[in-house]
Protein backbone atom coordinates (compact mmCIF):
# COMPACT_ATOMS: atom_id res chain seq x y z
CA UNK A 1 -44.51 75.74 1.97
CA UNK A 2 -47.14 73.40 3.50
CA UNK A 3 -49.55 74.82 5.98
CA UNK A 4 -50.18 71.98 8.91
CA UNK A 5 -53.96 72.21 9.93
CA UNK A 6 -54.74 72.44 13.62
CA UNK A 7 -56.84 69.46 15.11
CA UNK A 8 -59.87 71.88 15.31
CA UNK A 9 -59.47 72.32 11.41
CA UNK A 10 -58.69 68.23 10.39
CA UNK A 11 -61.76 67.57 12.81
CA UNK A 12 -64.57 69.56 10.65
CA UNK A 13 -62.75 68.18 7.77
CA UNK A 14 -63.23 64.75 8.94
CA UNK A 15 -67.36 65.70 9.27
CA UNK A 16 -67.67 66.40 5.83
CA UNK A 17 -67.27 62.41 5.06
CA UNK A 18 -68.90 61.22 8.48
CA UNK A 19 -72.01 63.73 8.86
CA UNK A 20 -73.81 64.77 5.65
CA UNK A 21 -75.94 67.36 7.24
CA UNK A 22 -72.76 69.16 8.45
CA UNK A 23 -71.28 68.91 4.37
CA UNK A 24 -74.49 70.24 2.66
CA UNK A 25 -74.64 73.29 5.41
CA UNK A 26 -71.46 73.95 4.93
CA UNK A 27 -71.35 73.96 0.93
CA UNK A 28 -75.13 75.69 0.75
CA UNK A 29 -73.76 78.38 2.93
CA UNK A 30 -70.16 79.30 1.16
CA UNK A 31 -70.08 78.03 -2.45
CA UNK A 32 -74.14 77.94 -3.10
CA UNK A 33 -74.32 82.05 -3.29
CA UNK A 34 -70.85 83.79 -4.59
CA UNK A 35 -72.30 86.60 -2.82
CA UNK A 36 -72.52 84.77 0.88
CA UNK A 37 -70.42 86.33 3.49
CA UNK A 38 -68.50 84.40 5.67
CA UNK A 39 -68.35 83.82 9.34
CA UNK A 40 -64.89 84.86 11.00
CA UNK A 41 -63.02 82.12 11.81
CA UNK A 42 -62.16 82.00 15.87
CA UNK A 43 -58.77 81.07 16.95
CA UNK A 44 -56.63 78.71 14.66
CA UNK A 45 -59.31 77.32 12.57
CA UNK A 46 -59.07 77.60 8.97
CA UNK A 47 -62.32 77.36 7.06
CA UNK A 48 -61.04 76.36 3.07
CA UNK A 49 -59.31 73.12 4.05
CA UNK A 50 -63.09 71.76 5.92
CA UNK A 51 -64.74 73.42 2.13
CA UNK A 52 -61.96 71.69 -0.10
CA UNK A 53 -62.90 68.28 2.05
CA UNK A 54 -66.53 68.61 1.93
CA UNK A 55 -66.27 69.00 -2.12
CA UNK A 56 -64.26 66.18 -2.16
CA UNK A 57 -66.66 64.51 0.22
CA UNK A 58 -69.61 65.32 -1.83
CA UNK A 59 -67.99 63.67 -4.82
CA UNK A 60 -67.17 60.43 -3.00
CA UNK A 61 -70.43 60.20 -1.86
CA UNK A 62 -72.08 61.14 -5.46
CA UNK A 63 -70.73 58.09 -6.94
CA UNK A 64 -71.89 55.77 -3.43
CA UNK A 65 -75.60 57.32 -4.67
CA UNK A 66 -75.20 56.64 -8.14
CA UNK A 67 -73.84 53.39 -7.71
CA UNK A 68 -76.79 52.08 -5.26
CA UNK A 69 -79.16 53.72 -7.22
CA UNK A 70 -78.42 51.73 -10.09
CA UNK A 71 -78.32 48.38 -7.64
CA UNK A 72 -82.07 49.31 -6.45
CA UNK A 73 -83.07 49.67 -10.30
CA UNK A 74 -81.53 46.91 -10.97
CA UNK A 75 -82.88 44.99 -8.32
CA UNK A 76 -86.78 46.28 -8.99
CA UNK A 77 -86.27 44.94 -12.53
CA UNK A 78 -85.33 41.06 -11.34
CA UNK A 79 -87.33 40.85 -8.30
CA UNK A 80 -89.56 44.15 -7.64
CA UNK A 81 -91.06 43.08 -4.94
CA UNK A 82 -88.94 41.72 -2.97
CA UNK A 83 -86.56 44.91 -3.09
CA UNK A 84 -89.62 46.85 -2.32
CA UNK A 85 -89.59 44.91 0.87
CA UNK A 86 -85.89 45.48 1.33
CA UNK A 87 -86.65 48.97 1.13
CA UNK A 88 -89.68 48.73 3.71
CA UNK A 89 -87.29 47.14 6.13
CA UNK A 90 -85.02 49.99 6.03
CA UNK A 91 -87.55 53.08 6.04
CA UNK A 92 -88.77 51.19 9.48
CA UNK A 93 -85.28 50.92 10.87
CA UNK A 94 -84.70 54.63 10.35
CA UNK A 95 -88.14 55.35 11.75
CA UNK A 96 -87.83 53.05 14.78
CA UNK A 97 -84.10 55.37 15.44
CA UNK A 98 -85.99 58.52 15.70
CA UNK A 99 -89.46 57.68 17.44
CA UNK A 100 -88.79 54.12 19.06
CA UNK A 101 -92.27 53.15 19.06
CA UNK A 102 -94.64 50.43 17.97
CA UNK A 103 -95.15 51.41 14.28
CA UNK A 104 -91.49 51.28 13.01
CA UNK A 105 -91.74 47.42 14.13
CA UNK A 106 -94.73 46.56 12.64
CA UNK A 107 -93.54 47.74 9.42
CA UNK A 108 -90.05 46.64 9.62
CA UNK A 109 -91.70 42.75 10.31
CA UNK A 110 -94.36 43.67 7.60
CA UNK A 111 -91.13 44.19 5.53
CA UNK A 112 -89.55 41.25 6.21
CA UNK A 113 -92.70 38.89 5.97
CA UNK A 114 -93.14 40.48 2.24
CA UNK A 115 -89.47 39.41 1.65
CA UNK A 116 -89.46 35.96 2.85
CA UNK A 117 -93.07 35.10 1.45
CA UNK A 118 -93.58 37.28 -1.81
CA UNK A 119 -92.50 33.81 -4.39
CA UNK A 120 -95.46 31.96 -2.14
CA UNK A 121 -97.77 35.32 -2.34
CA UNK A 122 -96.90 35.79 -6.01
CA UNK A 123 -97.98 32.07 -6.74
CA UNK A 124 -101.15 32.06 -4.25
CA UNK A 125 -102.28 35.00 -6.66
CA UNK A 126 -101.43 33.47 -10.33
CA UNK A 127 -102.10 30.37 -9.44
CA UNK A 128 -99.21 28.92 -10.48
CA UNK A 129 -96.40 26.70 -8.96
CA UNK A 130 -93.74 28.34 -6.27
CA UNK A 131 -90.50 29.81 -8.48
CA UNK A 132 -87.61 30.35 -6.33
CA UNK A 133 -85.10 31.12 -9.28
CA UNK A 134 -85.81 34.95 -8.52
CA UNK A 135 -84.86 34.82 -4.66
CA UNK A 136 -81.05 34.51 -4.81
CA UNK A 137 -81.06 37.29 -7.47
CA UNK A 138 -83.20 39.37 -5.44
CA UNK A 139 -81.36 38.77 -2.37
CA UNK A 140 -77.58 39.96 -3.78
CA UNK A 141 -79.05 42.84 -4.72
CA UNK A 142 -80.26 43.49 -1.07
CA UNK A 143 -76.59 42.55 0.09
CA UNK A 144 -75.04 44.77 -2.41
CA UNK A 145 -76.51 48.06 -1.42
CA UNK A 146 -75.12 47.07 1.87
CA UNK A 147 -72.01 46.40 0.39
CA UNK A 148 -71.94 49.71 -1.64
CA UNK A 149 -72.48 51.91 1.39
CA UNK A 150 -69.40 49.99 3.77
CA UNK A 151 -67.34 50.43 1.06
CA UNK A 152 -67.56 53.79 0.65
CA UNK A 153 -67.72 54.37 4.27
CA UNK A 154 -64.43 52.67 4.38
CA UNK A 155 -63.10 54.74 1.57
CA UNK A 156 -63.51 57.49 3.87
CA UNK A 157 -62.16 55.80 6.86
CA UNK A 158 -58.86 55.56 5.09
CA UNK A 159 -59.51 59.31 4.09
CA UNK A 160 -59.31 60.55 7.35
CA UNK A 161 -56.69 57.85 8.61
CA UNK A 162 -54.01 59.13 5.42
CA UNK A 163 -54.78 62.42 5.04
CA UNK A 164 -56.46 63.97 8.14
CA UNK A 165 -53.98 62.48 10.71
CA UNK A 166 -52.13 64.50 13.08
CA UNK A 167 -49.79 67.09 11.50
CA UNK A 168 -51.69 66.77 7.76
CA UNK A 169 -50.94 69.79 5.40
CA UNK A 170 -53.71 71.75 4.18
CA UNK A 171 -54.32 71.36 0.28
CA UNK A 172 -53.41 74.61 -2.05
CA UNK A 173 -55.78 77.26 -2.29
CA UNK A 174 -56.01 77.10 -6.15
CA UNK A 175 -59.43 78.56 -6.80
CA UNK A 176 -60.87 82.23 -6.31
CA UNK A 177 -64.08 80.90 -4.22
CA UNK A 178 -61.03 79.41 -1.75
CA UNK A 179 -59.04 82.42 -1.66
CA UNK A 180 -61.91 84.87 -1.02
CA UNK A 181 -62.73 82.71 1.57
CA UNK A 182 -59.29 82.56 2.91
CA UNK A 183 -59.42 86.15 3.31
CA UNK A 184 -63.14 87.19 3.71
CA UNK A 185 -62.80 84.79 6.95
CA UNK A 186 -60.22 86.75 9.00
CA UNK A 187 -61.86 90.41 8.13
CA UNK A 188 -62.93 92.78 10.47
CA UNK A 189 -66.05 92.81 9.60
CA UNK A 190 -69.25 90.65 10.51
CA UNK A 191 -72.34 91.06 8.80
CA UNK A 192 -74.85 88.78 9.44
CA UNK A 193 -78.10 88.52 11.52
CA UNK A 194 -76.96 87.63 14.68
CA UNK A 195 -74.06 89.94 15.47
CA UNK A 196 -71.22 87.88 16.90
CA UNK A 197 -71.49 84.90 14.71
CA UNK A 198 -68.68 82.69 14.34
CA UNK A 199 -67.45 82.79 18.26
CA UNK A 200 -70.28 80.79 20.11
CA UNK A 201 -73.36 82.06 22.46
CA UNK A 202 -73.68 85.32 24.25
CA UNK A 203 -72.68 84.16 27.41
CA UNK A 204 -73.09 87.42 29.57
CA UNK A 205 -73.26 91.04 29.25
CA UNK A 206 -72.93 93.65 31.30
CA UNK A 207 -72.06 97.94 31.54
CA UNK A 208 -69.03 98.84 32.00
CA UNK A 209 -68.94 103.13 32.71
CA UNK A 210 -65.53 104.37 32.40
CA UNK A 211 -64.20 100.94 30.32
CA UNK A 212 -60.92 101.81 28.81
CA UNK A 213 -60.07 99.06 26.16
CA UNK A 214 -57.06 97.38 26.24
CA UNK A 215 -55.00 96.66 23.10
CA UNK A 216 -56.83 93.95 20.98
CA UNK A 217 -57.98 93.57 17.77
CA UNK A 218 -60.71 96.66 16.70
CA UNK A 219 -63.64 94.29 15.01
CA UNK A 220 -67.64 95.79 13.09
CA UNK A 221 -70.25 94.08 13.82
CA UNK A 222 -73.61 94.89 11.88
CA UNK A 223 -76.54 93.61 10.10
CA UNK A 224 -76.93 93.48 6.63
CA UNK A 225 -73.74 92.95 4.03
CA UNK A 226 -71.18 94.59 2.61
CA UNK A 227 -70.82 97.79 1.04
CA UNK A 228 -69.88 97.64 -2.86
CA UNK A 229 -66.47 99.19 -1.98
CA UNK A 230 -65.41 97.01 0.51
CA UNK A 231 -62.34 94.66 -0.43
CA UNK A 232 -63.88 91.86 1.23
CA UNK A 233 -65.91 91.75 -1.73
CA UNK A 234 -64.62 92.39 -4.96
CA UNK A 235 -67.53 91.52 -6.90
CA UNK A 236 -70.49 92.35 -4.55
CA UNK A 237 -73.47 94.24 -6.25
CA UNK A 238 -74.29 97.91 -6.73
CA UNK A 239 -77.18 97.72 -4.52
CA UNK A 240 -75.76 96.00 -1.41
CA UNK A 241 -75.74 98.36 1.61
CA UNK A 242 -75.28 98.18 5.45
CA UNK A 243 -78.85 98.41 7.01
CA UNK A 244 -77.25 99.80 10.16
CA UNK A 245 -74.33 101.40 11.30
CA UNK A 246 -71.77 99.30 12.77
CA UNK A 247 -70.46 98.95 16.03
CA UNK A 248 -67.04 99.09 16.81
CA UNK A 249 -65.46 96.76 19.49
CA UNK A 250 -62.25 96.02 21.07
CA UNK A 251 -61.94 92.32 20.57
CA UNK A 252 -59.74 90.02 23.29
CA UNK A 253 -59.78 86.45 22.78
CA UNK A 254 -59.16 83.95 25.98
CA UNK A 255 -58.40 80.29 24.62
CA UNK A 256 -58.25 77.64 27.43
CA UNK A 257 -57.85 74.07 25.27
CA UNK A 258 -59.98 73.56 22.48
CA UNK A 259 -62.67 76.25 24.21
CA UNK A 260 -62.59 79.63 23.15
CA UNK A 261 -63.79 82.46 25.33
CA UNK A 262 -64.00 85.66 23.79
CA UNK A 263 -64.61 89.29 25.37
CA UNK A 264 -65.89 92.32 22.85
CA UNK A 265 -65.39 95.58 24.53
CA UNK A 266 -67.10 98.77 23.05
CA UNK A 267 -66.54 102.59 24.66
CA UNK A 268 -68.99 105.13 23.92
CA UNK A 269 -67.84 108.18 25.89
CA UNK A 270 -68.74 107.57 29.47
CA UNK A 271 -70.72 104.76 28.45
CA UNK A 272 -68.94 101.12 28.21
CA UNK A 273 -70.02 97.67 27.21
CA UNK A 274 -68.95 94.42 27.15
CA UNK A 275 -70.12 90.95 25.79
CA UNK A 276 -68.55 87.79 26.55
CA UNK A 277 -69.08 84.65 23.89
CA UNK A 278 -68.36 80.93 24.46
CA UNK A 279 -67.19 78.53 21.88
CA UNK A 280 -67.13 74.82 22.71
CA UNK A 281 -65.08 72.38 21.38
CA UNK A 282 -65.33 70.35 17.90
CA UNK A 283 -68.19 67.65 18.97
CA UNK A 284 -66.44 64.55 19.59
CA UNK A 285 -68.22 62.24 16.52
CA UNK A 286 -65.82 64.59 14.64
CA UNK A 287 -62.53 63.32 16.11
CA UNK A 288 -62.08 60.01 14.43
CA UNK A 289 -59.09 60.56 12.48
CA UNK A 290 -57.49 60.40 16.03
CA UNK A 291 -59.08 57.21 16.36
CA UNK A 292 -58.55 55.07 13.62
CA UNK A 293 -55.33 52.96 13.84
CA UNK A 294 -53.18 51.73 10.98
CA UNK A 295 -53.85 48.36 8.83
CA UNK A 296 -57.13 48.59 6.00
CA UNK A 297 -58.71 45.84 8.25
CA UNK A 298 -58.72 48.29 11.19
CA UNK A 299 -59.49 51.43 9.73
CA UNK A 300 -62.96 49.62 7.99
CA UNK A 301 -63.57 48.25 11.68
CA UNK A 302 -63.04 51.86 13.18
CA UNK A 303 -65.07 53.71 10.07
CA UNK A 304 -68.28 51.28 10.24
CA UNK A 305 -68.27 51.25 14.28
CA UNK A 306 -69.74 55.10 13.79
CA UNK A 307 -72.74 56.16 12.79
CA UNK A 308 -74.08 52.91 12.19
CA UNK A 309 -77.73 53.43 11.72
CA UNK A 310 -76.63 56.00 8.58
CA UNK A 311 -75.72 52.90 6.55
CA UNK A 312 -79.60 52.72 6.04
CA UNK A 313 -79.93 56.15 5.61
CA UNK A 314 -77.34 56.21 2.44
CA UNK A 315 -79.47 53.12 1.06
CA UNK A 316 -82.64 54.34 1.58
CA UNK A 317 -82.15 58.05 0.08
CA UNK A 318 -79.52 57.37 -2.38
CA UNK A 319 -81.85 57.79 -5.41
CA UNK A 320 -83.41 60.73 -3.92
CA UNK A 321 -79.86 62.68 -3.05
CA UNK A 322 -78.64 61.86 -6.42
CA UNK A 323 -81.92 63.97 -8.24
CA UNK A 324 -81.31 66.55 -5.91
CA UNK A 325 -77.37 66.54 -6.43
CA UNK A 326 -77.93 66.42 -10.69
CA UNK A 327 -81.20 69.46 -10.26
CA UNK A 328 -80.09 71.85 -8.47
CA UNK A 329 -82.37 74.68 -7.32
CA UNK A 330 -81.55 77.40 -9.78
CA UNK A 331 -81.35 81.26 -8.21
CA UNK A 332 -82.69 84.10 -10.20
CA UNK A 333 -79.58 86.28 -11.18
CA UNK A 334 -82.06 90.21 -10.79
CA UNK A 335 -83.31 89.55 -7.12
CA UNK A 336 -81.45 90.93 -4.32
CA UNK A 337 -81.19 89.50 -0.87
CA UNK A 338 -79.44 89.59 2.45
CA UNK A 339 -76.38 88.72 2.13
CA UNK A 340 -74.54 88.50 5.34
CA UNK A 341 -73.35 85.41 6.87
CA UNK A 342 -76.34 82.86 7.87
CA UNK A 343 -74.05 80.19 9.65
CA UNK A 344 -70.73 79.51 11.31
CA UNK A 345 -69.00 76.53 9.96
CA UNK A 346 -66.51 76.66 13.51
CA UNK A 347 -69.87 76.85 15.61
CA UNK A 348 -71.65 74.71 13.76
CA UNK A 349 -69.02 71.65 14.20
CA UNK A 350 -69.19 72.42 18.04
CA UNK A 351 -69.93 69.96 20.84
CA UNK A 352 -71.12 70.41 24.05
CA UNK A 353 -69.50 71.94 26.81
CA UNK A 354 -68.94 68.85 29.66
CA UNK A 355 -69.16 69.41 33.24
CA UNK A 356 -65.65 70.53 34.14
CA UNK A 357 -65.59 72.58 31.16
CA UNK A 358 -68.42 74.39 31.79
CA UNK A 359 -66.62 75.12 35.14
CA UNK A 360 -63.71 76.10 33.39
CA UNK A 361 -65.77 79.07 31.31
CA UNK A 362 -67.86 79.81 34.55
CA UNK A 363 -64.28 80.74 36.39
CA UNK A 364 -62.58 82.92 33.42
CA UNK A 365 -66.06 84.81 32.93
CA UNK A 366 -66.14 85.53 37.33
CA UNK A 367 -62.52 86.75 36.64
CA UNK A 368 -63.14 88.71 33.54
CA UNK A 369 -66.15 90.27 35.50
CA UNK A 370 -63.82 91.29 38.78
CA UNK A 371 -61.43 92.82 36.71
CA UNK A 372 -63.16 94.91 34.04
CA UNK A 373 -63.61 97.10 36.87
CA UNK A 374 -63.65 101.38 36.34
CA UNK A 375 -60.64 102.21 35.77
CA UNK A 376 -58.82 98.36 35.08
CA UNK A 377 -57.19 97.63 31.85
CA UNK A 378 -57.76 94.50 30.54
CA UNK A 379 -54.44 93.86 30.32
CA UNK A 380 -54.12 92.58 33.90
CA UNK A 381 -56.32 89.65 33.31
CA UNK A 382 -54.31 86.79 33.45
CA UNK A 383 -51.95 87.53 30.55
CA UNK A 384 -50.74 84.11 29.81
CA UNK A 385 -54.02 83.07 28.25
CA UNK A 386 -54.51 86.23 25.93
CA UNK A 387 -53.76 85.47 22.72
């Protein structure tokens, strides 16, 4: 039976089409390395659907590169320099987004200039009389990289308006990257560099003497990776070990909405501790499947009314994502490394906490503080929210 992904899960699937920063993180950091560990998942998110999408994503996209990459050799063959100027244009568009300043117009109207006048420069340097046969070539092939791009951001559009609505199934795990990740991400044990990966910030901390831990779920958390005989890792190599010992806590997790606060709760004799992580919500670029209405005429208005500026992006570094996508950097098979988790797919999909929000977290953490008294169980923090 059909597992229905939760709107924090169809949201991160939804970036792998709309953000391609967020895909290649996410594939670099989980099917790169077979080694990689993996980030626990916090409350109902479910990390192999967002992978499964950002494969799928990745191939889309491939064929969007290939395709425009071919257009731009095409079009340097008929008119070279006028899609040289086309290309100009662009690289000072995306320049003028970042730094706003002087130089990303003067090259964007250098650009332009060199596209309008290059049959009257071309003839002022032969000599010979103005040919215009070349511009309306020249031109279509500037439209169609335009074309190329909205197409496929369309494609995606109707993507995330079929099959990352509200109440969407997750696909089958069918492969044995997917199901150690299915299982790797709801272990008991983190290893990574920064110990409480995968549930937001370190919020506060504070000693707690005489902290009795309520019932929860007992969690690791240390640096390094896995041992060889842990099941998390079936294949892992004979000369992985923990650096350090790891620290047991008492884990209690305190969803309000979308924003999970979490409390990790360690005893050591008389000696208690506890650390208190926030996790915002999925940033809201990422919520467009909630957004795009029904008809193909709609969902293209809804898909190209985000992100606009990246339609130059995919133009202008098509030819240079495809070499990267068909040469990968090869890893050498005898040289150990770290291997614990680097990144949290969950954290790194997160938003910003808004005003009232941040009130919201502010409040829980004052009453998670007042009760976590000597002596007080957990237990008596409002119980409703403890999940």
């Amino acid at each position: 039976m059909a597992t229905i992904m939760s709107n924090t899960t169809r949201y991160l699937c939804a970036a792998g089409y709309l953000d391609t920063r967020f895909r290649e993180a996410v594939l670099r950091e989980l099917t790169r390395d077979p080694y990689r560990g993996v980030a626990p998942s916090a409350g109902d998110f479910d990390v192999v659907p967002v992978v499964r999408h950002c494969l799928r994503a990745r191939r889309l996209m491939a064929y969007r590169d290939l395709l425009v990459s071919l257009v731009i050799a095409a079009g340097m063959v008929l008119d070279f320099w006028r899609m040289v100027s086309w290309l100009v244009v662009l690289g000072g568009f995306v320049w003028f987004r970042h730094s706003r300043r002087g130089g990303p117009v003067v090259v964007m109207t250098l650009g332009v200039l060199l596209m309008v006048k290059v049959p009257w420069l071309e003839a002022l340097v032969s000599g010979q009389p103005v040919d215009l046969g070349t511009m309306p070539v020249g031109m279509s092939a500037i439209a169609l990289t335009l074309v190329v791009v909205a197409g496929f951001r369309v494609r995606s559009g109707v993507i995330l308006a079929k099959r990352l609505r509200a109440g969407a199934a997750a696909p089958p795990v069918d492969d044995p990257r997917l199901d150690y990740l299915a299982r790797a991400q709801h272990g008991n044990l983190t290893l990574s560099k920064r110990a409480f990966i995968g549930w937001g910030e370190v919020r506060e901390t504070w000693p707690a003497p005489g902290l009795e831990p309520p019932e929860g779920t007992d969690v690791f958390v240390a640096p390094g990776v896995l041992e060889p005989t842990s099941p998390l890792l079936d294949h892992a190599r004979p000369v992985i070990t923990v650096t350090e010992g790891a620290r047991c806590y008492r884990r209690v997790v305190l969803q309000d909405d979308e924003i999970i606060v979490t409390a990790f709760l360690r005893a050591d004799g008389r000696y208690g501790e506890v650390v208190v992580t926030v996790l915002p919500p999925v940033a809201d670029d990422y919520r467009l499947a909630d957004l795009l209405p029904r008809g193909l005429v709609k969902i293209a208005r809804g898909a190209l009314s985000v992100r606009r500026e990246e339609l130059a992006v995919d133009v202008l570094l098509a030819p240079l994502r495809l070499v990267r996508l068909l040469a990968p950097k090869a890893r050498r098979p005898d040289v150990a490394h770290d291997y614990g988790a680097r990144l949290s797919v969950r954290e790194l999909g997160a938003g910003p906490l808004t005003c009232l929000q941040e009130l919201d977290v502010q409040r829980q953490v004052t009453q998670l503080r007042e009760r976590l008294q000597p002596r007080t169980r957990l237990t008596q923090i409002i119980p409703e929210k403890i999940h």
